[in-house]
C-alpha atoms as a PDB file:
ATOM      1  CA  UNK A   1      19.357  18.878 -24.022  1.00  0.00           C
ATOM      2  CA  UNK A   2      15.435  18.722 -23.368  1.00  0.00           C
ATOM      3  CA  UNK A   3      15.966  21.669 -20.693  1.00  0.00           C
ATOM      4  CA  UNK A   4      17.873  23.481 -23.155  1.00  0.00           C
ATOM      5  CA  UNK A   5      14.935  23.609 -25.390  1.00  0.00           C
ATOM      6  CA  UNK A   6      12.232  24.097 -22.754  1.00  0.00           C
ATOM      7  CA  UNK A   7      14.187  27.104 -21.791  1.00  0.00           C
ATOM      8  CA  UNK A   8      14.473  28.447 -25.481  1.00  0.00           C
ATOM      9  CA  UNK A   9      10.541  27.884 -25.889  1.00  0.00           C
ATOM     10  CA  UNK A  10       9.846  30.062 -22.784  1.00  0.00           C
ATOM     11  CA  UNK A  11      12.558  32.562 -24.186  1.00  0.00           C
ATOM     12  CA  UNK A  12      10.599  32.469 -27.387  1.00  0.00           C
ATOM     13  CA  UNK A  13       7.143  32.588 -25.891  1.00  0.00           C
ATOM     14  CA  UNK A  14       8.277  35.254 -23.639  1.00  0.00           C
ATOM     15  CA  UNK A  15       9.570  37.562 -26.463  1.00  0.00           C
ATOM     16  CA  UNK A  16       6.601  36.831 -28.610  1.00  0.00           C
ATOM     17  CA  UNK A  17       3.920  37.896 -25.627  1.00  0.00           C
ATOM     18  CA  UNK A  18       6.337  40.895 -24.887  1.00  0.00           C
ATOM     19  CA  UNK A  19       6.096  41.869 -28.911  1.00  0.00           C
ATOM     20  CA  UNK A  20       1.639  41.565 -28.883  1.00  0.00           C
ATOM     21  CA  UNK A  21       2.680  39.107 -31.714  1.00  0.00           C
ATOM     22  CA  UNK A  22       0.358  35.578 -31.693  1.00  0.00           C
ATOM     23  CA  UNK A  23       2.470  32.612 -32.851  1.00  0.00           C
ATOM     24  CA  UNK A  24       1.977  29.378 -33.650  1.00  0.00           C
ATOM     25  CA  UNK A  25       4.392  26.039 -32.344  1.00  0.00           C
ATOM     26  CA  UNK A  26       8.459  26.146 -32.766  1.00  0.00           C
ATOM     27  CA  UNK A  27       8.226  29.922 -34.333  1.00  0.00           C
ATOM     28  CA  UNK A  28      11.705  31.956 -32.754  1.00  0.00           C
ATOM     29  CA  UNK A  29      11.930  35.371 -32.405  1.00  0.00           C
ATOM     30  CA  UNK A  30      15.428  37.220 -31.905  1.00  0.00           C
ATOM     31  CA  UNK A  31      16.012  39.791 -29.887  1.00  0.00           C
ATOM     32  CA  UNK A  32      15.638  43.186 -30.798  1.00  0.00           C
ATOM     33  CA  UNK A  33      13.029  43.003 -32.884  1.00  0.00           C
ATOM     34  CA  UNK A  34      10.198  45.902 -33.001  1.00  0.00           C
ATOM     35  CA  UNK A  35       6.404  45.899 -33.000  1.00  0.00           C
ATOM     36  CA  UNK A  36       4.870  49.097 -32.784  1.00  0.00           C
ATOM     37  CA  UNK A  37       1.277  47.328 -34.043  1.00  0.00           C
ATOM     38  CA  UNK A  38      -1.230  46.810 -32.166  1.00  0.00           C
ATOM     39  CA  UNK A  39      -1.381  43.830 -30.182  1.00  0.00           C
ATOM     40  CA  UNK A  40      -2.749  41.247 -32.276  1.00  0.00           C
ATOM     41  CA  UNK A  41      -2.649  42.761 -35.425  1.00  0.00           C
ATOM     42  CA  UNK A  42       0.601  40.616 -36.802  1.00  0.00           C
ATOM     43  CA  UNK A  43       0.714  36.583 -36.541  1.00  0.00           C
ATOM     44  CA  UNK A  44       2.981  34.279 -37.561  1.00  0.00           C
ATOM     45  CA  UNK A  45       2.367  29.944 -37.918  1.00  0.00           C
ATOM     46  CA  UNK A  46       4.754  27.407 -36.951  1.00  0.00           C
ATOM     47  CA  UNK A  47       8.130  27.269 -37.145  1.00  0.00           C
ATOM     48  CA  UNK A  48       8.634  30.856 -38.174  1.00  0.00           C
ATOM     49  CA  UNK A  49      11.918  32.450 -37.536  1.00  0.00           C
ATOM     50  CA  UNK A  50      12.330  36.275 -37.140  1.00  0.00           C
ATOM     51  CA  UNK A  51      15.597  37.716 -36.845  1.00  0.00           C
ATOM     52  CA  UNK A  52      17.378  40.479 -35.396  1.00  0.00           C
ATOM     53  CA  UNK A  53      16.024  44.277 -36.330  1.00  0.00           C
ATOM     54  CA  UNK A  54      12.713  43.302 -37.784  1.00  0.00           C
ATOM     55  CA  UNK A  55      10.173  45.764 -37.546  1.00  0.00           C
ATOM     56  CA  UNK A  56       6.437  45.547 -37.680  1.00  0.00           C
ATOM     57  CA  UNK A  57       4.893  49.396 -37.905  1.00  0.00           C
ATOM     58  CA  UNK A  58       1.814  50.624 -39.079  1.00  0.00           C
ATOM     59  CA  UNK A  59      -1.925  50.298 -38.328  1.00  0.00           C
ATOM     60  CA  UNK A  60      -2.907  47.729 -40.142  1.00  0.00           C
ATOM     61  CA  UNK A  61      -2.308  43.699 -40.193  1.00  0.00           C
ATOM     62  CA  UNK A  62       0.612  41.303 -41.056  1.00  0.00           C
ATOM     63  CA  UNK A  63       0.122  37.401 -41.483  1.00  0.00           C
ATOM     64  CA  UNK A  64       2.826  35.320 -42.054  1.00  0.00           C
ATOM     65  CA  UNK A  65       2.147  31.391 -42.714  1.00  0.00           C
ATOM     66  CA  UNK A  66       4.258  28.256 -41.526  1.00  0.00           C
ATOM     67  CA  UNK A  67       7.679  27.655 -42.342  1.00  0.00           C
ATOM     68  CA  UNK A  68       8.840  31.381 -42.949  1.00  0.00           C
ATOM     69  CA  UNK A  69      12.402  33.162 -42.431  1.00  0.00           C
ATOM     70  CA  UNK A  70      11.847  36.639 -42.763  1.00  0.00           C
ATOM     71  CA  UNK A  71      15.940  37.609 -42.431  1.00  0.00           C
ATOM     72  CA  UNK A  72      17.511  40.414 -40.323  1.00  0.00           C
ATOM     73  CA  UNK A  73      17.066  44.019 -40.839  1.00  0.00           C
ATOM     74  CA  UNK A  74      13.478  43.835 -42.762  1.00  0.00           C
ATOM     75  CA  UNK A  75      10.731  46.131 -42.111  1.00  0.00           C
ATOM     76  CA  UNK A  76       7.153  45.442 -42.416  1.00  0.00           C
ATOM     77  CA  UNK A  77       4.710  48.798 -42.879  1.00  0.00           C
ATOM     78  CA  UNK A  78       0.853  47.389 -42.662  1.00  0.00           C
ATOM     79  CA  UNK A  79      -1.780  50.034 -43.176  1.00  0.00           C
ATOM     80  CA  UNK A  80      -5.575  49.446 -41.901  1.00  0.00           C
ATOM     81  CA  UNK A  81      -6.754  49.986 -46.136  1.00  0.00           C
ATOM     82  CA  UNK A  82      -3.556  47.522 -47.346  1.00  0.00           C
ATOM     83  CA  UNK A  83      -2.349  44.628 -45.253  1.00  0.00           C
ATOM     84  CA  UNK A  84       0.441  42.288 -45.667  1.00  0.00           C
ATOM     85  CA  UNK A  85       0.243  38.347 -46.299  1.00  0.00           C
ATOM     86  CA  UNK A  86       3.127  35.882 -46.453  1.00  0.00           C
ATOM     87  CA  UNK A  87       2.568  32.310 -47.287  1.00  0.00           C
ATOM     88  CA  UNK A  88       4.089  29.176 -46.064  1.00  0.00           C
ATOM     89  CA  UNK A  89       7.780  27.455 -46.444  1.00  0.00           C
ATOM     90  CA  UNK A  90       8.816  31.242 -47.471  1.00  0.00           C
ATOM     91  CA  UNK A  91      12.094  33.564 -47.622  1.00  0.00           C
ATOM     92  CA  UNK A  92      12.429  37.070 -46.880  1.00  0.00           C
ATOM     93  CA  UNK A  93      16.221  38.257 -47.350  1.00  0.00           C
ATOM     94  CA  UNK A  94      17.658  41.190 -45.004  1.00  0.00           C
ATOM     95  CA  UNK A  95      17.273  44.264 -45.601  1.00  0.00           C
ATOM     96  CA  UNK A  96      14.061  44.037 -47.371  1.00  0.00           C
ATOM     97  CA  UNK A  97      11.043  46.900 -46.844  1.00  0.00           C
ATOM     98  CA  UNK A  98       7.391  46.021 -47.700  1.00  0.00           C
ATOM     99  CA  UNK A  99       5.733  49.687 -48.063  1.00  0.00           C
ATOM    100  CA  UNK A 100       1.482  48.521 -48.499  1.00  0.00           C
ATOM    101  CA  UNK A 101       1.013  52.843 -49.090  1.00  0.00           C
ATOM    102  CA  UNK A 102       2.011  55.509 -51.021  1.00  0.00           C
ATOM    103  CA  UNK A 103       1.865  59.255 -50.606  1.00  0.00           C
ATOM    104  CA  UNK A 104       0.012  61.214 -53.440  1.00  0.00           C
ATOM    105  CA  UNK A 105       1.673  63.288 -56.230  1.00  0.00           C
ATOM    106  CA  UNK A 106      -0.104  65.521 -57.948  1.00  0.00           C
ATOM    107  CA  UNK A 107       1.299  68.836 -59.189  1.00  0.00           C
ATOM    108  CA  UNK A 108       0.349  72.475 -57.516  1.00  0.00           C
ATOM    109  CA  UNK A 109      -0.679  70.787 -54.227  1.00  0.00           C
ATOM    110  CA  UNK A 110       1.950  69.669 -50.976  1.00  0.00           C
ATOM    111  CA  UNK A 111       2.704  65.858 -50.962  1.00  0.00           C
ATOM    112  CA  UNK A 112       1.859  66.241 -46.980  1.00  0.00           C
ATOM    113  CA  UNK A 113      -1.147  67.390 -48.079  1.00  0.00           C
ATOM    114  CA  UNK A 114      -2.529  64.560 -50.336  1.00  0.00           C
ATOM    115  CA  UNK A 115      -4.004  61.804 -49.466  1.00  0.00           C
ATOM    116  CA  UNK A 116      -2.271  58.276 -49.123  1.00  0.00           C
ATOM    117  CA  UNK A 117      -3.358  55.174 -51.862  1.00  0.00           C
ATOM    118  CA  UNK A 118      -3.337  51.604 -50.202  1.00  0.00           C
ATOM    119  CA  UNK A 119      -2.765  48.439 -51.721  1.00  0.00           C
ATOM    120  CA  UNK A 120      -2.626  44.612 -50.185  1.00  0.00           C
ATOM    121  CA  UNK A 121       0.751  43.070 -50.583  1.00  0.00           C
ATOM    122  CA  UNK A 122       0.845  39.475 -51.136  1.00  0.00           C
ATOM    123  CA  UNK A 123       3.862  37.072 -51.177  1.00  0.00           C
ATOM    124  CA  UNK A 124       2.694  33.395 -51.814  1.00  0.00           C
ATOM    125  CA  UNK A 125       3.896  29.624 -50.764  1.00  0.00           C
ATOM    126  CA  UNK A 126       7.534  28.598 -51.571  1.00  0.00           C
ATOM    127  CA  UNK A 127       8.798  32.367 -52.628  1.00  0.00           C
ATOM    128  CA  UNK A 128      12.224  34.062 -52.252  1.00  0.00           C
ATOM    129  CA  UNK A 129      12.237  37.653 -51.390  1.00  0.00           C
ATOM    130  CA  UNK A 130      15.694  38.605 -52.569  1.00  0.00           C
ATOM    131  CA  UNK A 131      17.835  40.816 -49.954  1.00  0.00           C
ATOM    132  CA  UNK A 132      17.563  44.763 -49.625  1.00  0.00           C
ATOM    133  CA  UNK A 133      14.245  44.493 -51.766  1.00  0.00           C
ATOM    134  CA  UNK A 134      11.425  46.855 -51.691  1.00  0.00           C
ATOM    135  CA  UNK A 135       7.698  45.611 -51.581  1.00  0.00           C
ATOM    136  CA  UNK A 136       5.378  47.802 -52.753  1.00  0.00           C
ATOM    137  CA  UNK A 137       1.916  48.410 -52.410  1.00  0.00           C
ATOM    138  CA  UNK A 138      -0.322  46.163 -54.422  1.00  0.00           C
ATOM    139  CA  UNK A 139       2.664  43.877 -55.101  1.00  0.00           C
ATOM    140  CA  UNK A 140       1.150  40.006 -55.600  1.00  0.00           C
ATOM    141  CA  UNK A 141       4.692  37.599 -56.016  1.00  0.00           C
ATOM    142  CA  UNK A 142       2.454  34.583 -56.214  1.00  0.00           C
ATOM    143  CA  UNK A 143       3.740  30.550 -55.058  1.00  0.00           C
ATOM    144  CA  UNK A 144       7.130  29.365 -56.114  1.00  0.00           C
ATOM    145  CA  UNK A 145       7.900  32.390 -57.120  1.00  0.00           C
ATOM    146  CA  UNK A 146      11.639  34.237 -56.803  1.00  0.00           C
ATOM    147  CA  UNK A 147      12.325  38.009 -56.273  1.00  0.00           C
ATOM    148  CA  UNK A 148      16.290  38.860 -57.057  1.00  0.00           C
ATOM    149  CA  UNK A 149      18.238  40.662 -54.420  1.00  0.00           C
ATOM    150  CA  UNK A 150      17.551  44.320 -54.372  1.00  0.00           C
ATOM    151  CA  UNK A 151      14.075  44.359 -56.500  1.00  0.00           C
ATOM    152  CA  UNK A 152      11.560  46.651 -56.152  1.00  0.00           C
ATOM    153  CA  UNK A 153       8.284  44.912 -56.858  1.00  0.00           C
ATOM    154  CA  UNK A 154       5.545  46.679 -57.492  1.00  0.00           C
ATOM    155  CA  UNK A 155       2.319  44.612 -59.640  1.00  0.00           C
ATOM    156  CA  UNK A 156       1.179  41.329 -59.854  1.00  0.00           C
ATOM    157  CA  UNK A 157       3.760  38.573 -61.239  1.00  0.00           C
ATOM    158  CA  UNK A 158       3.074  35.493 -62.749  1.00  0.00           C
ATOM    159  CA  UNK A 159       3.570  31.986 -60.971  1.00  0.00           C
ATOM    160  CA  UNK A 160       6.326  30.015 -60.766  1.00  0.00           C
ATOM    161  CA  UNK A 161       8.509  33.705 -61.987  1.00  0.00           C
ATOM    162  CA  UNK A 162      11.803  34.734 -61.591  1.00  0.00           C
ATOM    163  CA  UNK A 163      11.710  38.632 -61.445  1.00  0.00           C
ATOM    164  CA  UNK A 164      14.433  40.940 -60.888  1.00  0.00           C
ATOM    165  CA  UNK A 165      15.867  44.752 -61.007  1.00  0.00           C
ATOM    166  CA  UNK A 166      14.301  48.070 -60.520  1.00  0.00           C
ATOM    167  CA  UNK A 167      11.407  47.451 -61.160  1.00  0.00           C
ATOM    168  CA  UNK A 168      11.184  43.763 -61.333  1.00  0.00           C
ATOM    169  CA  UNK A 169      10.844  42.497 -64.603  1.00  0.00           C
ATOM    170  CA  UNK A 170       9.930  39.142 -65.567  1.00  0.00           C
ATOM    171  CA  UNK A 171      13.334  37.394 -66.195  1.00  0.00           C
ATOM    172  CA  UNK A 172      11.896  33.739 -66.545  1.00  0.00           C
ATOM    173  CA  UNK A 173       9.905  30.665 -65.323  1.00  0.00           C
ATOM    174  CA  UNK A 174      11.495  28.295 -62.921  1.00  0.00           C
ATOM    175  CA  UNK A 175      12.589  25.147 -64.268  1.00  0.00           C
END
């Protein structure tokens, strides 16, 4: 049983090396998984687990705390203005996107040609990032906080909220 593991934490370390990706003790990283960030520029803390199809892309950085799951299929887009931050003992369902840009959209001019706005995103301690949701920039979901399945978040929420829908609204406290 002890080899077992040994060979799982060289598995792990391996993959996470492979990826550029600094990570702290017990974190697991599945395979297939994508960084196409610098090396360096996304770190995770202990006991992290990443699952199958994540994606880290951008230019910009990605820190995720201890105890997180971010689920299978999620994508992570970092710009060098925005950024991304997850807190500790967190939950990221699959199929989620976190988007820290936006393209502009004013009238009588090409989207391609306007320039991009930026935004940190911030997800706190103890939050639930509902599957197939969508992050946007500027988004704070601050500690023990819940996002339903298939939310698009995109503002500040209050603590200890339960938000939901398209675009999250406030639905209520936890109890």
């Amino acid at each position: 049983m002890k080899l077992k593991k040994q060979l799982y934490k060289m598995i792990y370390n391996h993959r996470f090396k492979k990826l550029g990706i600094s990570h702290g003790k017990n974190s697991r990283v599945a395979k297939h998984v994508k960084n196409f960030l610098p090396k360096g520029f996304v770190s995770v803390g202990d006991d992290v687990v990443i699952k199958t199809g994540v994606e880290f892309r951008g230019d910009g950085k990605i820190a995720i705390g201890n105890d997180v799951v971010v689920a299978h299929y999620t994508w992570l887009y970092s710009s060098r203005e925005g950024g991304i931050t997850i807190g500790n003992h967190t939950m990221i369902g699959p199929f989620c996107f976190f988007i820290d840009s936006n393209h502009g959209t004013k009238k009588n001019q090409l989207i391609i040609d306007q320039k991009s706005s930026y935004g940190k995103i911030v997800i706190g301690d103890d939050c639930w990032v509902g599957a197939k949701s969508v992050v946007l920039k500027s988004t704070i979901l601050p500690d023990h906080s819940v996002a339903g399945a298939m939310s698009l978040l995109n503002k500040a929420y209050p603590e200890n909220a339960i938000v939901a829908g398209n675009p999250a609204k406030f639905i209520k406290f936890r109890e």
